[in-house]
PDB file of N, CA and C in Angstrom:
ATOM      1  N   UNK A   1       5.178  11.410 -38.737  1.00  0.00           N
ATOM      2  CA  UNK A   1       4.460  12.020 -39.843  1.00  0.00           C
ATOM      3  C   UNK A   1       5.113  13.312 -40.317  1.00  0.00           C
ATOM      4  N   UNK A   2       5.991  13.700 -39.632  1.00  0.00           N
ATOM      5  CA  UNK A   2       6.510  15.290 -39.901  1.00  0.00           C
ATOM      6  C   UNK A   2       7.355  14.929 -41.241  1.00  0.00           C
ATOM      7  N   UNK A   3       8.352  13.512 -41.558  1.00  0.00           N
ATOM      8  CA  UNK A   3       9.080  13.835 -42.406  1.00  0.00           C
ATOM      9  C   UNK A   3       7.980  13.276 -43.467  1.00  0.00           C
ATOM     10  N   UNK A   4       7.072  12.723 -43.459  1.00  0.00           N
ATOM     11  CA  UNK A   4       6.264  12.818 -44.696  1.00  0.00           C
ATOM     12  C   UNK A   4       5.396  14.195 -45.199  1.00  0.00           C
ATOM     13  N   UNK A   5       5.008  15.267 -44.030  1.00  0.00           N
ATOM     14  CA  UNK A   5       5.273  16.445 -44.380  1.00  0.00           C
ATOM     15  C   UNK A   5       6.605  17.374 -45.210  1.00  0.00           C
ATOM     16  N   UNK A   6       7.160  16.942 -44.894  1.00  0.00           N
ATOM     17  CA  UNK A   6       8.794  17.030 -45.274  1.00  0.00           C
ATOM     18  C   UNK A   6       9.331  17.041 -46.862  1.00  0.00           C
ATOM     19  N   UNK A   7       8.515  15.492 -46.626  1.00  0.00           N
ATOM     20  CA  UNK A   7       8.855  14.475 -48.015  1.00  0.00           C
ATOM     21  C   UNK A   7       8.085  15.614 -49.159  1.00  0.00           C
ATOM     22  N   UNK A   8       6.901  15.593 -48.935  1.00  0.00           N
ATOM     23  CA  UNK A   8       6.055  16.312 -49.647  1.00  0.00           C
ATOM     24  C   UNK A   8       6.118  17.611 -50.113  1.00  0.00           C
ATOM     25  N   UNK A   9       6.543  18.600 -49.726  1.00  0.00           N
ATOM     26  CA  UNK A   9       7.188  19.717 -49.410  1.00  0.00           C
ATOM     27  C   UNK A   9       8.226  19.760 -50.487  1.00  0.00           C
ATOM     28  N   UNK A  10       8.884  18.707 -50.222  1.00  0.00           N
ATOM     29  CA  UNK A  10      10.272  18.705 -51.341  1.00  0.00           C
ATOM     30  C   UNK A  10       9.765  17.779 -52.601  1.00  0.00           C
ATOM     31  N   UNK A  11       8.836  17.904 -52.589  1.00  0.00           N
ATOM     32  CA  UNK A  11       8.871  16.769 -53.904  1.00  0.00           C
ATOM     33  C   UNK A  11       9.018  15.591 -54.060  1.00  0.00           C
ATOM     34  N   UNK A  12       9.253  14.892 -52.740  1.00  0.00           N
ATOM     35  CA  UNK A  12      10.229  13.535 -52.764  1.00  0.00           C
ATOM     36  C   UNK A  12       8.810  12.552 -52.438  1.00  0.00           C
ATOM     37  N   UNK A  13       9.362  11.434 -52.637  1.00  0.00           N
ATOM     38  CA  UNK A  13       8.390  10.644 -52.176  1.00  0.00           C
ATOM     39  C   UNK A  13       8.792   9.945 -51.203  1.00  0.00           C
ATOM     40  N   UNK A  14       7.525   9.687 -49.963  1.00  0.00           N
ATOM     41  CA  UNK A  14       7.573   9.522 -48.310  1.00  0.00           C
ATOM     42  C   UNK A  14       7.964   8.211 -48.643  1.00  0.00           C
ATOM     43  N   UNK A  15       8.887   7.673 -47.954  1.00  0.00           N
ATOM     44  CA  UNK A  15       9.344   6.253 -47.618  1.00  0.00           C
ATOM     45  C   UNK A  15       9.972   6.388 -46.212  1.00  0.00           C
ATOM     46  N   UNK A  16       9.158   5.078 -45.835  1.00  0.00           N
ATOM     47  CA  UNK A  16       9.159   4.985 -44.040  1.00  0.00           C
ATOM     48  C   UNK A  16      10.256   3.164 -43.496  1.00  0.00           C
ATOM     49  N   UNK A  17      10.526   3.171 -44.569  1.00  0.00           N
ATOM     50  CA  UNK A  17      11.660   2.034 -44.703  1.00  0.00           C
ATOM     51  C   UNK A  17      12.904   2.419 -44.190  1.00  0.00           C
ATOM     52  N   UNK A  18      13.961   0.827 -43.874  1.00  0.00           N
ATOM     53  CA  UNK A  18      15.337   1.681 -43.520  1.00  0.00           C
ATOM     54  C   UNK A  18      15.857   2.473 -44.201  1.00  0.00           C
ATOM     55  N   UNK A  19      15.364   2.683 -45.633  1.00  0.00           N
ATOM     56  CA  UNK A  19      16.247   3.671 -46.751  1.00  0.00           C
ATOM     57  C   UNK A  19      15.260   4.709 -47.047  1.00  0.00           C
ATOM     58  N   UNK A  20      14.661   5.175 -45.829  1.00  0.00           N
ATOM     59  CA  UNK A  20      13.948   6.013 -46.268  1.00  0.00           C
ATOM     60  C   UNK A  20      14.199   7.436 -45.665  1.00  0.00           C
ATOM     61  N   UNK A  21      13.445   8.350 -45.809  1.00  0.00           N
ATOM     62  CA  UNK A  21      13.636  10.023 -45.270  1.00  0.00           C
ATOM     63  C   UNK A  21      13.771  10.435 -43.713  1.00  0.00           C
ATOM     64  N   UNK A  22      15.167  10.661 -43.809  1.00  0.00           N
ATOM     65  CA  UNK A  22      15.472  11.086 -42.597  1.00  0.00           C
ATOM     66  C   UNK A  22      15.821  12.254 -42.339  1.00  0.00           C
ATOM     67  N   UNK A  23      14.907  12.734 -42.567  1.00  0.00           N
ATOM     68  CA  UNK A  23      15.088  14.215 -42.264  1.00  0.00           C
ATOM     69  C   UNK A  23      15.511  14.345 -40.707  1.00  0.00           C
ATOM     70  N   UNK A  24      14.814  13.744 -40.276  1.00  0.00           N
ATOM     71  CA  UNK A  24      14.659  13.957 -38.574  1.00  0.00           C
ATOM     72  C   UNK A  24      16.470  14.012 -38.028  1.00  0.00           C
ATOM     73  N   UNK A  25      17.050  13.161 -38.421  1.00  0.00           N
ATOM     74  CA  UNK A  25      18.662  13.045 -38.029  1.00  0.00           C
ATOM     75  C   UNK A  25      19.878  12.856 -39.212  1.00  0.00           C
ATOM     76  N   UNK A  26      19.835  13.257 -40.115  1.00  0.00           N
ATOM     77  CA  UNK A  26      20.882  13.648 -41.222  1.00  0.00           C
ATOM     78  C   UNK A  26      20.360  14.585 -41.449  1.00  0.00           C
ATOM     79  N   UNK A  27      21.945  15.924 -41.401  1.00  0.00           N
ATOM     80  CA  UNK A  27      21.758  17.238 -42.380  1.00  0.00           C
ATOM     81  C   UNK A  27      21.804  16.730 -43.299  1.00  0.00           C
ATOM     82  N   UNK A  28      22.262  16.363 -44.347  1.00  0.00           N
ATOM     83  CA  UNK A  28      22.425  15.639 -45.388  1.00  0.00           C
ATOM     84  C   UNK A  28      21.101  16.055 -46.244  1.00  0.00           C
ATOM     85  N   UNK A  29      19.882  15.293 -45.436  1.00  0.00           N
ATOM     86  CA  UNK A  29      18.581  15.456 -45.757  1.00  0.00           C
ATOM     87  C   UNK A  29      17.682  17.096 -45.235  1.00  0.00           C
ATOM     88  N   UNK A  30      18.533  17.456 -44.549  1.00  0.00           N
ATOM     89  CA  UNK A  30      17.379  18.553 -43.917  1.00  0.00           C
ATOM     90  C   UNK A  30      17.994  19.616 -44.158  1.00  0.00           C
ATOM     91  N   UNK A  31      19.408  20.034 -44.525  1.00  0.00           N
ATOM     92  CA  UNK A  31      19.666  21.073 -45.371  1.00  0.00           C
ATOM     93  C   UNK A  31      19.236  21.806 -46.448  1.00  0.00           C
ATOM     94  N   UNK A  32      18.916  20.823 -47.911  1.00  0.00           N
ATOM     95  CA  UNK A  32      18.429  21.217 -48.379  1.00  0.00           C
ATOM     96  C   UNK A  32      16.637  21.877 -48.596  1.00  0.00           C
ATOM     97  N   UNK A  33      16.429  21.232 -47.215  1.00  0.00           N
ATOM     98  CA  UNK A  33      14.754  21.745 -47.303  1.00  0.00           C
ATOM     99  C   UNK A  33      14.595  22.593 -46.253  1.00  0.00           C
ATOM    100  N   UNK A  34      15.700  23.389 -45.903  1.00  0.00           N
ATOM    101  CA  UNK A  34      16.101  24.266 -45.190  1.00  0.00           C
ATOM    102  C   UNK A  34      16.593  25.260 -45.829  1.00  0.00           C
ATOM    103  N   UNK A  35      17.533  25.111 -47.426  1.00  0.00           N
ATOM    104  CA  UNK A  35      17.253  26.156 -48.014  1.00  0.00           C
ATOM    105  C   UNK A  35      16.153  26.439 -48.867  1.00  0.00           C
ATOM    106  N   UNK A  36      15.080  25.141 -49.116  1.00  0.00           N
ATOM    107  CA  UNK A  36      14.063  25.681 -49.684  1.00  0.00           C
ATOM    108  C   UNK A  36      12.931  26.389 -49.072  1.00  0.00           C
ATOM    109  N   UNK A  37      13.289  26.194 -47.574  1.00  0.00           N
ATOM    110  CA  UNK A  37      12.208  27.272 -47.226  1.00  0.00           C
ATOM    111  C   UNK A  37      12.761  28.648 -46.929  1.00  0.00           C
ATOM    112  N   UNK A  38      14.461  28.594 -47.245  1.00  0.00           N
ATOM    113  CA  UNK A  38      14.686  30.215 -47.019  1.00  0.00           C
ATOM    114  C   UNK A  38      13.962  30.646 -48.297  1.00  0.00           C
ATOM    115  N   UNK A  39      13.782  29.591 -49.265  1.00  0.00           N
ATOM    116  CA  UNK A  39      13.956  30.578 -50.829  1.00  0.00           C
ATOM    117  C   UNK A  39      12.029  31.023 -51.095  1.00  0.00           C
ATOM    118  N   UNK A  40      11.155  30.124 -50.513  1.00  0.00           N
ATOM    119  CA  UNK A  40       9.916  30.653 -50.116  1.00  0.00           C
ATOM    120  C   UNK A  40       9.362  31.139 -49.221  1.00  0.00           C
ATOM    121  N   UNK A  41      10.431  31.534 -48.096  1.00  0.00           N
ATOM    122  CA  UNK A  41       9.874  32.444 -47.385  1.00  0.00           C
ATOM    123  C   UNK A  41       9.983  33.631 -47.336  1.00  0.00           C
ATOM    124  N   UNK A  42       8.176  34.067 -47.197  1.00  0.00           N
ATOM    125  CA  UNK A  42       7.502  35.367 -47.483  1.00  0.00           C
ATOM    126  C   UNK A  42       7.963  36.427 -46.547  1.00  0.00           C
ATOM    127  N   UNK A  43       8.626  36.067 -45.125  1.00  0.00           N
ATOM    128  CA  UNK A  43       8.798  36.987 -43.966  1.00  0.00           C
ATOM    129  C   UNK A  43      10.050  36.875 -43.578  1.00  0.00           C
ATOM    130  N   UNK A  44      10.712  38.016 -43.158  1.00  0.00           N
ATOM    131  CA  UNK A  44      11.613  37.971 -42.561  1.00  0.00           C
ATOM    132  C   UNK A  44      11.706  36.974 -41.228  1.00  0.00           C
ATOM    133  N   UNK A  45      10.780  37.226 -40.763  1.00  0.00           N
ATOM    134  CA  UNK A  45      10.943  36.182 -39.255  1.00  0.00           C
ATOM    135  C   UNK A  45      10.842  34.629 -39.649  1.00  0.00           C
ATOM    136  N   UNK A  46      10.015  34.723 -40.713  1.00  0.00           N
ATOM    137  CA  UNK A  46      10.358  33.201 -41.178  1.00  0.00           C
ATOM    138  C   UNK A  46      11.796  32.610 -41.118  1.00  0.00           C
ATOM    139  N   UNK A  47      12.570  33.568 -41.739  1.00  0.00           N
ATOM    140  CA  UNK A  47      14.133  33.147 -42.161  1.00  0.00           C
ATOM    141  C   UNK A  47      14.541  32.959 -40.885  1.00  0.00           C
ATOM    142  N   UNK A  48      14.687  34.099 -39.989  1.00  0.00           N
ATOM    143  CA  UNK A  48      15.225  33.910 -38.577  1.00  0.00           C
ATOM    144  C   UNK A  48      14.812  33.040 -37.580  1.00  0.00           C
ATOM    145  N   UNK A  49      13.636  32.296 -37.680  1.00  0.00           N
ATOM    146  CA  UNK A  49      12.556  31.539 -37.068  1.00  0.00           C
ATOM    147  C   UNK A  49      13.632  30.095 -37.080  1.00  0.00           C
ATOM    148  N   UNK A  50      13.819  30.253 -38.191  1.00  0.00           N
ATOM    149  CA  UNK A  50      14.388  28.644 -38.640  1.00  0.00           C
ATOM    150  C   UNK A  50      16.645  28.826 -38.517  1.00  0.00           C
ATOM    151  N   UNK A  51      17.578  29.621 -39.135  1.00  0.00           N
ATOM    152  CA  UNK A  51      18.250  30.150 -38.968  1.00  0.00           C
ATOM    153  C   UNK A  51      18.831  30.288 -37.437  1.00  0.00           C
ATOM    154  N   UNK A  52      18.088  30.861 -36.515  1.00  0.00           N
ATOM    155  CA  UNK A  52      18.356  31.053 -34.842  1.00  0.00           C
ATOM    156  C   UNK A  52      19.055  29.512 -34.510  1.00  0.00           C
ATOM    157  N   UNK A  53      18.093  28.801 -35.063  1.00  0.00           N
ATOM    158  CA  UNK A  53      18.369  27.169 -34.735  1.00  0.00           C
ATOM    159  C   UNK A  53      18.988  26.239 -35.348  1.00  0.00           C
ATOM    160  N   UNK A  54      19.662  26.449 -36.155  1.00  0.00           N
ATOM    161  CA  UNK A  54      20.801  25.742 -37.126  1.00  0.00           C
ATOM    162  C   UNK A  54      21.852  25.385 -36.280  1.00  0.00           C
ATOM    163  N   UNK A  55      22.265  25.448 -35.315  1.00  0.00           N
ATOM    164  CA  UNK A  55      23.384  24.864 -34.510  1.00  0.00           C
ATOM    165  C   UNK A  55      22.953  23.642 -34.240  1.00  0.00           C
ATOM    166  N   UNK A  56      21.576  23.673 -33.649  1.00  0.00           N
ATOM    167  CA  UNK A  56      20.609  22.056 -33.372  1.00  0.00           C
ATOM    168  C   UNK A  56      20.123  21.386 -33.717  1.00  0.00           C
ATOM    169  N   UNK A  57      20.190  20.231 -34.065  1.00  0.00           N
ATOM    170  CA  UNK A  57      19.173  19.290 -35.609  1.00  0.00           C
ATOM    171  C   UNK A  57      18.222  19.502 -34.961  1.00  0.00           C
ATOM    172  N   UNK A  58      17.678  19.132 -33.877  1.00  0.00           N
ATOM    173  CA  UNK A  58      16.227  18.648 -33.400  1.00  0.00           C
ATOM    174  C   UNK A  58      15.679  20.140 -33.374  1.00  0.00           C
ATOM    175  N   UNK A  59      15.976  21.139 -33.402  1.00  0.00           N
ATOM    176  CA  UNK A  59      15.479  22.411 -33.174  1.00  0.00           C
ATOM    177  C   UNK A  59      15.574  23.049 -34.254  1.00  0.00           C
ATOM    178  N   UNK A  60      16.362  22.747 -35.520  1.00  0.00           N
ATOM    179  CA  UNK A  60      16.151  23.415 -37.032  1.00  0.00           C
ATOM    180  C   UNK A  60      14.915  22.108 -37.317  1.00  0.00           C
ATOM    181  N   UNK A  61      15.174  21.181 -37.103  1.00  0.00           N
ATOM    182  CA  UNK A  61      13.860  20.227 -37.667  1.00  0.00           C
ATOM    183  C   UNK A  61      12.762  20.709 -37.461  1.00  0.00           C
ATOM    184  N   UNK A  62      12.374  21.000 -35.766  1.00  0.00           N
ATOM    185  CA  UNK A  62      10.918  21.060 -35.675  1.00  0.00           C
ATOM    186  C   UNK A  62      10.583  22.506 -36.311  1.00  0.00           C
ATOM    187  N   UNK A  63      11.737  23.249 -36.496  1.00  0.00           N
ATOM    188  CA  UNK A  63      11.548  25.174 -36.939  1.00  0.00           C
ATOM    189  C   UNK A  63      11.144  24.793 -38.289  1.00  0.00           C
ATOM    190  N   UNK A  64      11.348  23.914 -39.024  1.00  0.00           N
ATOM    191  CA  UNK A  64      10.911  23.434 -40.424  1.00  0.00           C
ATOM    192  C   UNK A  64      10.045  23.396 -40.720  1.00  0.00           C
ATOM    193  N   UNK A  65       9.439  21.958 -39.503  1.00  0.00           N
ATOM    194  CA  UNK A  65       8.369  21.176 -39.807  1.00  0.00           C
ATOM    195  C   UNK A  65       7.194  22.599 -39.331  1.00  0.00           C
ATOM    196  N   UNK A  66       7.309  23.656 -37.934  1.00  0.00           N
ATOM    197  CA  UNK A  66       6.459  24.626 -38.358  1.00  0.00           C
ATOM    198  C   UNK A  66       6.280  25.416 -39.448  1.00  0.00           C
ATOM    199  N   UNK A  67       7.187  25.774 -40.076  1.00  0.00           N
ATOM    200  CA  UNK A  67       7.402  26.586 -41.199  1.00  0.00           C
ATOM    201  C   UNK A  67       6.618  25.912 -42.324  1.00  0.00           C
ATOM    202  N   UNK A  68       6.579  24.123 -42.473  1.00  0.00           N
ATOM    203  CA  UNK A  68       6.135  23.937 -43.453  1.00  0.00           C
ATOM    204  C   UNK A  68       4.574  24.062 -42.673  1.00  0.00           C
ATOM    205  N   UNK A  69       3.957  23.644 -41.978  1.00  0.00           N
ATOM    206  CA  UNK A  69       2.831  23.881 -41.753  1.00  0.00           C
ATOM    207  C   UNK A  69       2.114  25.360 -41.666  1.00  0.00           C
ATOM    208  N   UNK A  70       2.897  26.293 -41.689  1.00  0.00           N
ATOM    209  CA  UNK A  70       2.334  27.332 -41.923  1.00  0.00           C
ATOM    210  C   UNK A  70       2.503  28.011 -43.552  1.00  0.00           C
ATOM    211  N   UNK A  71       3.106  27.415 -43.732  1.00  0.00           N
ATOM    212  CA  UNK A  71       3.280  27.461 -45.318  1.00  0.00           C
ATOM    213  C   UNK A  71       2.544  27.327 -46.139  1.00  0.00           C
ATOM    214  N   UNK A  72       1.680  25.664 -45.464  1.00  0.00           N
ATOM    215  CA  UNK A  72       0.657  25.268 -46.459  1.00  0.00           C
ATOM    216  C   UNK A  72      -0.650  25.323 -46.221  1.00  0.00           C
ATOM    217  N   UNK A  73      -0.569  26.563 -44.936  1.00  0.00           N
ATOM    218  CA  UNK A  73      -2.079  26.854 -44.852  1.00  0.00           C
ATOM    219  C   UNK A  73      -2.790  28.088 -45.926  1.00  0.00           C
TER     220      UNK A  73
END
């Protein structure tokens, strides 16, 4: 469910098919919604929150998927 959080977030529409959003394992896909949450985020620690963990997919992913959930509270 995180990349249909994801999906949503970016505008895109959730598809759970083989041709669908993989955020979870292509930068490809999770780059750019990685710079869209540098470009809405309100806090500095936000940026660094997510940033610290860019060496690791699975660890910039889930820094995302919090970011978007605190985003859209």
């Amino acid at each position: 469910m995180s990349n249909k959080l994801i999906a949503e977030f970016m505008n895109h529409e959730y598809r759970c098919d083989a041709h669908g959003n993989t955020y979870n394992n292509s930068w490809d896909w999770l780059m750019p919604v990685v710079q869209k949450c540098f470009e809405v985020a309100e806090h500095e620690d936000d940026f660094f929150a997510i940033s610290g963990n860019l060496p690791y997919m699975d660890s910039t992913y889930k820094s995302v998927v919090e970011f978007i959930k605190e985003h859209n509270k």
